[in-house]
Protein backbone atom coordinates (compact mmCIF):
# COMPACT_ATOMS: atom_id res chain seq x y z
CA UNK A 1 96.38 94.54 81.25
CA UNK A 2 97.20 94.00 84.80
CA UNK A 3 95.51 96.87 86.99
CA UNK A 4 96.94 97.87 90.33
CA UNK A 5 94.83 100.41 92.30
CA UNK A 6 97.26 101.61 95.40
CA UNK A 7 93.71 102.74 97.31
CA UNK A 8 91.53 99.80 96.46
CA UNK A 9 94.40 96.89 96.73
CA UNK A 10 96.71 98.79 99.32
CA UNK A 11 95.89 101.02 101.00
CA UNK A 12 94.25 105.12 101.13
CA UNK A 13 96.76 106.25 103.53
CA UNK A 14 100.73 104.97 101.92
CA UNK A 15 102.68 104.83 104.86
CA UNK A 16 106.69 105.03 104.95
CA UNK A 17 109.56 103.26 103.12
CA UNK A 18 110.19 100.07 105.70
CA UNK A 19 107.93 97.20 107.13
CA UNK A 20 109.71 98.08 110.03
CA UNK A 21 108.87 101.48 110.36
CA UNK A 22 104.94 101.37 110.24
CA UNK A 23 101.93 100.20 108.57
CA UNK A 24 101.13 100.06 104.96
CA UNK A 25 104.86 100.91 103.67
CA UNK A 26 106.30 100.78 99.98
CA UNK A 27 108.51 97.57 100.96
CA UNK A 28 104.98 96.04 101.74
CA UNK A 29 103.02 97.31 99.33
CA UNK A 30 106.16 96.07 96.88
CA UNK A 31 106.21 92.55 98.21
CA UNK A 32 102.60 92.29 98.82
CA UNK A 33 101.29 93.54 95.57
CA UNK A 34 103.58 95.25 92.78
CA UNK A 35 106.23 92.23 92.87
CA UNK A 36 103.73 89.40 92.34
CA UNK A 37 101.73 91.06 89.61
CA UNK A 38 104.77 92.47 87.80
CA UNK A 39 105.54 89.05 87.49
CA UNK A 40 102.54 87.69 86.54
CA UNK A 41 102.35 90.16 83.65
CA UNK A 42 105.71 89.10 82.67
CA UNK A 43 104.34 85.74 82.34
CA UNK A 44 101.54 86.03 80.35
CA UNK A 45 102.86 89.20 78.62
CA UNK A 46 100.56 91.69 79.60
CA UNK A 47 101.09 95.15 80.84
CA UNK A 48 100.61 96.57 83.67
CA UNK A 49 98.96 99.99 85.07
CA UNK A 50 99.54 101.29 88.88
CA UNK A 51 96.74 103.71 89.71
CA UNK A 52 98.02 106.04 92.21
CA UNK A 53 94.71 108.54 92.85
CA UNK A 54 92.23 108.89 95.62
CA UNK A 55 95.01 108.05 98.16
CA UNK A 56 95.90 110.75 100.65
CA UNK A 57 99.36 111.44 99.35
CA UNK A 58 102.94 109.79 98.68
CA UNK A 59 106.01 110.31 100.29
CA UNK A 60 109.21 109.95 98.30
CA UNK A 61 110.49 107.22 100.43
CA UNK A 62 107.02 105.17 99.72
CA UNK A 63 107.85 105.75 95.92
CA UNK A 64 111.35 104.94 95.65
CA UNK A 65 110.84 101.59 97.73
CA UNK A 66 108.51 100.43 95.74
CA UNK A 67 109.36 101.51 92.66
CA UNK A 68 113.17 101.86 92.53
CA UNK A 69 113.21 98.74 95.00
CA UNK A 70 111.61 96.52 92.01
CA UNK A 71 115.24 96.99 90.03
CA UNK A 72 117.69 97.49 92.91
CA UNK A 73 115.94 94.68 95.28
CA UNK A 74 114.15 92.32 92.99
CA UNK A 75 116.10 92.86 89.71
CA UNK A 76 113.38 93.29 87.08
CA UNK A 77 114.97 94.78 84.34
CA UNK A 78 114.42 98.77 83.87
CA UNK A 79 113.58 98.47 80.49
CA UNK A 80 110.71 95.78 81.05
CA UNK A 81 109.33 98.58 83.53
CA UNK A 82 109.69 101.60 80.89
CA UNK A 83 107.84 99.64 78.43
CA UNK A 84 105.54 97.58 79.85
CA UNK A 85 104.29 99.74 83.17
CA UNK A 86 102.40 102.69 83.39
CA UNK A 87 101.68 104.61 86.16
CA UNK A 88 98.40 106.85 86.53
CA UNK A 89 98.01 109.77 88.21
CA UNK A 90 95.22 112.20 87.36
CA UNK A 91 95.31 114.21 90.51
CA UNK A 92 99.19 115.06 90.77
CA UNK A 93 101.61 113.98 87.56
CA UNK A 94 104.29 115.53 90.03
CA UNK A 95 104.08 111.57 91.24
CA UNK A 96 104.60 109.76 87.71
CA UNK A 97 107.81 111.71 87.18
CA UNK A 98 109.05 110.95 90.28
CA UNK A 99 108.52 107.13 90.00
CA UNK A 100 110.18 106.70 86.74
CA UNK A 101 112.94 108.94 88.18
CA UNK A 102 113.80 106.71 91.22
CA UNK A 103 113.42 103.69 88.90
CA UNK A 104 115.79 105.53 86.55
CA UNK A 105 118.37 105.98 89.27
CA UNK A 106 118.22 102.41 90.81
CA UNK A 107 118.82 101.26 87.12
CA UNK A 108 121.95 103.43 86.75
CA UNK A 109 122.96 102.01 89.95
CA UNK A 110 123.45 98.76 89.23
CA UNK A 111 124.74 99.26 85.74
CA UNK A 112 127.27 101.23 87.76
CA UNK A 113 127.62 98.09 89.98
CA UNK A 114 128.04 96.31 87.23
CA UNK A 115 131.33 97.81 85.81
């Protein structure tokens, strides 16, 4: 199992969706940490687990950046994600319905794209 921790390998404070528009974004955090070990776990077969608790909060553009942007940026497939990554979140499951949402929507995106 690959563990990602969002407050202990990121950040506590998740900033907005853009580098470019301030520090610790979900394009950085993407790049930075979620790409790399997504593929490393496709590598070696493992899964994966993103713990989201103890930060201060998400926003949505955070969320869908890093999430969504892993299928409509770096083209992992959506159903390697739905079966090999889970996403924790004791403190507000509000968040782990709206990841697999945006990941859901950048997926029917670019099968859209694709016909």
């Amino acid at each position: 199992m690959v563990n990602i921790s969002i407050v202990e390998n990121f950040s506590r404070t998740p900033g907005p969706r853009y580098i470019s528009e301030g520090e610790y974004s979900g394009e950085l955090f993407r790049k930075s940490i979620l790409l790399p070990n997504v593929k490393k776990a496709m590598e070696t077969g493992d899964d994966i687990l993103v713990d989201l608790d103890r930060a201060s909060g998400y926003g949505t553009s955070f969320l869908e950046e890093a999430f969504g942007g892993l299928i409509r940026e770096d083209k992992i497939p959506y159903d390697y994600l739905k079966n090999h990554m889970k996403i924790k979140s004791d403190e507000d499951e509000i968040y782990i319905n709206e990841i697999n949402n945006y990941m859901e929507s950048a997926h029917k995106k670019e099968q859209e794209n694709k016909s």
